[in-house]
Protein backbone atom coordinates (compact mmCIF):
# COMPACT_ATOMS: atom_id res chain seq x y z
CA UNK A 1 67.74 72.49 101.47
CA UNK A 2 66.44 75.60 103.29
CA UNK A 3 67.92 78.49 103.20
CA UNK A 4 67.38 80.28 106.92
CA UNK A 5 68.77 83.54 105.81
CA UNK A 6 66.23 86.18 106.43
CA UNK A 7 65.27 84.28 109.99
CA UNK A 8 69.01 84.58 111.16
CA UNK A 9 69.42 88.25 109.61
CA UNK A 10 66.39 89.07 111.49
CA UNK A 11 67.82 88.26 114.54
CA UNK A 12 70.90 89.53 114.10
CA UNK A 13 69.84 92.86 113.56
CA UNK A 14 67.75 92.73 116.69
CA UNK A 15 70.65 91.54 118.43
CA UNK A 16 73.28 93.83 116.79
CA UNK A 17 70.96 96.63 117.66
CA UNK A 18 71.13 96.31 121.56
CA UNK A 19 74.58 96.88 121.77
CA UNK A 20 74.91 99.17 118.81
CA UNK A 21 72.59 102.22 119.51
CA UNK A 22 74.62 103.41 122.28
CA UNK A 23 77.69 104.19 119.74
CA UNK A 24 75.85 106.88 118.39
CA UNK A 25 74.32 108.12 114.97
CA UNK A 26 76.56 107.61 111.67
CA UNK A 27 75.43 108.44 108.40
CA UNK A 28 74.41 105.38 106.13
CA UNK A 29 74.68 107.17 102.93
CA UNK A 30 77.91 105.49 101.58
CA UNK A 31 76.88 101.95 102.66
CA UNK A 32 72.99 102.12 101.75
CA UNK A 33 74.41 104.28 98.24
CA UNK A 34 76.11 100.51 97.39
CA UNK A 35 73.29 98.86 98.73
CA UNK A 36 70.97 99.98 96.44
CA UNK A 37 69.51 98.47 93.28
CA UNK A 38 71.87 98.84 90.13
CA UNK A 39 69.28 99.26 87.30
CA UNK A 40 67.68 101.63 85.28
CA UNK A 41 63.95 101.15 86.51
CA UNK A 42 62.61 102.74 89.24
CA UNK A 43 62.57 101.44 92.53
CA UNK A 44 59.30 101.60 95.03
CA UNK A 45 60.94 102.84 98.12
CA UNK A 46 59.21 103.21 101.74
CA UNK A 47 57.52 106.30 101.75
CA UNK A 48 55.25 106.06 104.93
CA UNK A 49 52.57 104.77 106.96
CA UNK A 50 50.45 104.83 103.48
CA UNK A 51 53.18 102.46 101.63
CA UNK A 52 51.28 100.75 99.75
CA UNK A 53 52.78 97.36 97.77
CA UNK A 54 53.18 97.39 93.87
CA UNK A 55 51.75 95.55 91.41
CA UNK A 56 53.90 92.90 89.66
CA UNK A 57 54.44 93.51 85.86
CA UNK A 58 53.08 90.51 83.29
CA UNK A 59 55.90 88.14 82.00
CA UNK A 60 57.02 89.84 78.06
CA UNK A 61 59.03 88.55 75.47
CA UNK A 62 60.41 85.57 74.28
CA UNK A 63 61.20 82.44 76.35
CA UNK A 64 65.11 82.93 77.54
CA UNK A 65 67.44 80.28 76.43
CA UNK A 66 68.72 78.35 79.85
CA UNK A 67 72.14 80.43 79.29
CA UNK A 68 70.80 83.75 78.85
CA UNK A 69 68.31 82.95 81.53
CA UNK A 70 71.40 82.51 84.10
CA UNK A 71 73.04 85.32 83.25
CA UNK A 72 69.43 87.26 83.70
CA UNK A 73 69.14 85.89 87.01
CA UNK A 74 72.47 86.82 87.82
CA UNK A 75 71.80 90.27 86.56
CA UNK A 76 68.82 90.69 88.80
CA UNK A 77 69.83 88.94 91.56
CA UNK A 78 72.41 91.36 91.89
CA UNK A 79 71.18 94.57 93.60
CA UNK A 80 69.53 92.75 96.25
CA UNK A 81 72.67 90.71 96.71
CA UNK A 82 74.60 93.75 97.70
CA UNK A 83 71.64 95.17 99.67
CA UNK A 84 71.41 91.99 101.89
CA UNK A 85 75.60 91.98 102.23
CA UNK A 86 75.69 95.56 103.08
CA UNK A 87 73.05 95.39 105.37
CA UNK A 88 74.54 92.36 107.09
CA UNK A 89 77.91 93.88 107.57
CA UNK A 90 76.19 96.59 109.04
CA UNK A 91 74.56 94.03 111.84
CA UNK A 92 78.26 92.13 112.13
CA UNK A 93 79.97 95.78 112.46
CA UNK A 94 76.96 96.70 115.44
CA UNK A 95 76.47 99.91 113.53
CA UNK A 96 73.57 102.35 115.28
CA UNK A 97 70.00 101.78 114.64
CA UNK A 98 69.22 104.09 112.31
CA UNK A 99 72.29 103.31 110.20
CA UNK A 100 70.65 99.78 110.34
CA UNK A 101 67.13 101.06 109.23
CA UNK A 102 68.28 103.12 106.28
CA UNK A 103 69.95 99.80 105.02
CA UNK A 104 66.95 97.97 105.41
CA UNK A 105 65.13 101.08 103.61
CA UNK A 106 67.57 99.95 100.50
CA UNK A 107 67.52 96.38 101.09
CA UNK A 108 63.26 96.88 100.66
CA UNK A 109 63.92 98.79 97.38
CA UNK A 110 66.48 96.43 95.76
CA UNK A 111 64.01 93.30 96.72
CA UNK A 112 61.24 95.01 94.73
CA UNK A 113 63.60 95.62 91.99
CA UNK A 114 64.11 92.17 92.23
CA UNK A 115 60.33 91.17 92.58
CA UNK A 116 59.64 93.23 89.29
CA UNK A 117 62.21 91.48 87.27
CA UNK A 118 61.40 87.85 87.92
CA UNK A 119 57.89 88.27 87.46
CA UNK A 120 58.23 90.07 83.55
CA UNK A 121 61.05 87.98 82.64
CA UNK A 122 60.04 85.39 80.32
CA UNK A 123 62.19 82.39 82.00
CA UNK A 124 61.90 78.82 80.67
CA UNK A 125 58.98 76.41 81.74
CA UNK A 126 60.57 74.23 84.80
CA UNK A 127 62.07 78.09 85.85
CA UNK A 128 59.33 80.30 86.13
CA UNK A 129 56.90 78.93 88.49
CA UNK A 130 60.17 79.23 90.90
CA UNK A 131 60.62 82.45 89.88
CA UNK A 132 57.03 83.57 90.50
CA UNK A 133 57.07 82.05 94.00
CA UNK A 134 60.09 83.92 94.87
CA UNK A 135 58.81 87.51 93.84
CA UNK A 136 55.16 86.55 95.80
CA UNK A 137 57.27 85.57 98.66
CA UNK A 138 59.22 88.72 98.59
CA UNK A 139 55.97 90.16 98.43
CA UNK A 140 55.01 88.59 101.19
CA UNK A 141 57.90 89.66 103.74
CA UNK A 142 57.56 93.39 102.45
CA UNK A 143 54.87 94.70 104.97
CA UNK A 144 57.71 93.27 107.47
CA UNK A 145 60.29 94.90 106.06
CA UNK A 146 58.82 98.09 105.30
CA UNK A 147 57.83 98.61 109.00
CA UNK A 148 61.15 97.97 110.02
CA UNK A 149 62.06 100.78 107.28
CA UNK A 150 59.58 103.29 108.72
CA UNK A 151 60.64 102.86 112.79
CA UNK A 152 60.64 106.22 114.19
CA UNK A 153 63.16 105.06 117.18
CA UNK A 154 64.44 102.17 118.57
CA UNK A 155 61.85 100.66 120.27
CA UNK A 156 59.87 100.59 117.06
CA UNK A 157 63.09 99.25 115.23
CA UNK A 158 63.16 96.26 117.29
CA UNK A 159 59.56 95.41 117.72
CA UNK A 160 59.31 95.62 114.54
CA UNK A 161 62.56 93.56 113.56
CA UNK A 162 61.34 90.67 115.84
CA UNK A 163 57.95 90.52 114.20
CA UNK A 164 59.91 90.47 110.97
CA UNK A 165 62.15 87.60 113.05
CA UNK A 166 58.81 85.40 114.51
CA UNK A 167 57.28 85.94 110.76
CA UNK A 168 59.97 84.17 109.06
CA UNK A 169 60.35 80.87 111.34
CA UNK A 170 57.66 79.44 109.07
CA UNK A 171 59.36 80.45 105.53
CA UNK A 172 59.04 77.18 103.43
CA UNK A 173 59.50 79.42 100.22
CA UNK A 174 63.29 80.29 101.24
CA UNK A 175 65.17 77.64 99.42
CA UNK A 176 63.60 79.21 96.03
CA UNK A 177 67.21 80.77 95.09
CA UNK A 178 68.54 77.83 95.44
CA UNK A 179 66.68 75.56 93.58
CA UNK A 180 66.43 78.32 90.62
CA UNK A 181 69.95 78.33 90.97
CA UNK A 182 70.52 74.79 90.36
CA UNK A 183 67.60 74.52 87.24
CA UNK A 184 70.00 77.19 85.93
CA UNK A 185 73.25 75.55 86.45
CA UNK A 186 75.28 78.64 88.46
CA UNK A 187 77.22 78.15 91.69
CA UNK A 188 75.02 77.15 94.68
CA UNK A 189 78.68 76.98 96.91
CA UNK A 190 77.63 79.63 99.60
CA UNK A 191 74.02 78.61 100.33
CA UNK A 192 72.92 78.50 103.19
CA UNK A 193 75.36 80.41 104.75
CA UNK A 194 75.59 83.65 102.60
CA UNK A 195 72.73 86.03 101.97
CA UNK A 196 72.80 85.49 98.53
CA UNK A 197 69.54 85.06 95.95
């Protein structure tokens, strides 16, 4: 099953932003606040034109049980859950551009959050090469994202977003929450339709 999420948020924002910059600037501190990462670890957030991307941290510890290995994925799936939702409610709502970026800006951090986790959790055997493809193809969207992030005005914003759009037609690696979500047993009920990881 593939998951089309990022292709159809991608061109929703692009969409939603057409008719949304003329309503004006609103601050996105509330929204991107909820939209970012809940965890004690730091978080690499967009910091300009030098943004570099992180390294991923080596997989420590002992091999998780399958039942403490869903609840970790649910732990860590988290934060970018509610990054992606509040960014997408944003698009739905046609909030202004730069409301739109500065959610992006969060939804960037809380998928590296993400990215860090599933690499240097020690998941069980069939689980981990899934999880290891998911953070490399997080990885892989990030230069997208993070020029999205860094748009200076809207022009920039949706170039940008429709690169992000046209590079994610081709994203065989999408359906990797899914399938780690049924090795692990945990509700798969709202994919494809919901943003969630």
């Amino acid at each position: 099953m593939i998951d089309n999420r990022r292709t159809m948020l991608a061109a929703l924002a692009t969409a939603a932003v057409i008719s949304a910059f003329a309503t004006g600037c609103s601050a996105a501190a509330d929204v991107a606040a909820d939209a970012r990462p809940r965890s004690t670890a730091s978080s690499v957030t967009p910091t300009g034109p030098g943004s570099t991307p992180f390294s991923l941290p080596p997989r420590t510890g002992a091999t998780l049980t399958r039942a403490e290995a869903a609840r970790r994925y649910e732990q860590i799936a988290a934060g970018r859950n509610r990054a992606v939702n509040a960014l997408g409610t944003a698009v739905r709502n046609r909030r202004p551009w730069t409301e739109l970026r500065d959610l992006v800006a969060a939804r960037l951090a809380a998928e590296d959050e993400e990215s860090r986790q599933l690499a240097a959790t020690p998941w069980p055997a069939d689980v981990a090469p899934l999880a290891d493809a998911l953070a490399r193809a997080n990885m892989a969207l990030r230069p997208g994202w993070l020029k999205v992030a860094e748009a200076k005005n809207l022009n920039q914003f949706i170039r940008a977003m429709q690169t992000l759009n046209d590079d994610t037609d081709s994203d065989s690696d999408s359906d990797l929450p899914y399938r780690i979500r049924v090795l692990l047993g945990l509700p798969t009920d709202d994919f494809p339709e919901e943003p969630t990881a």
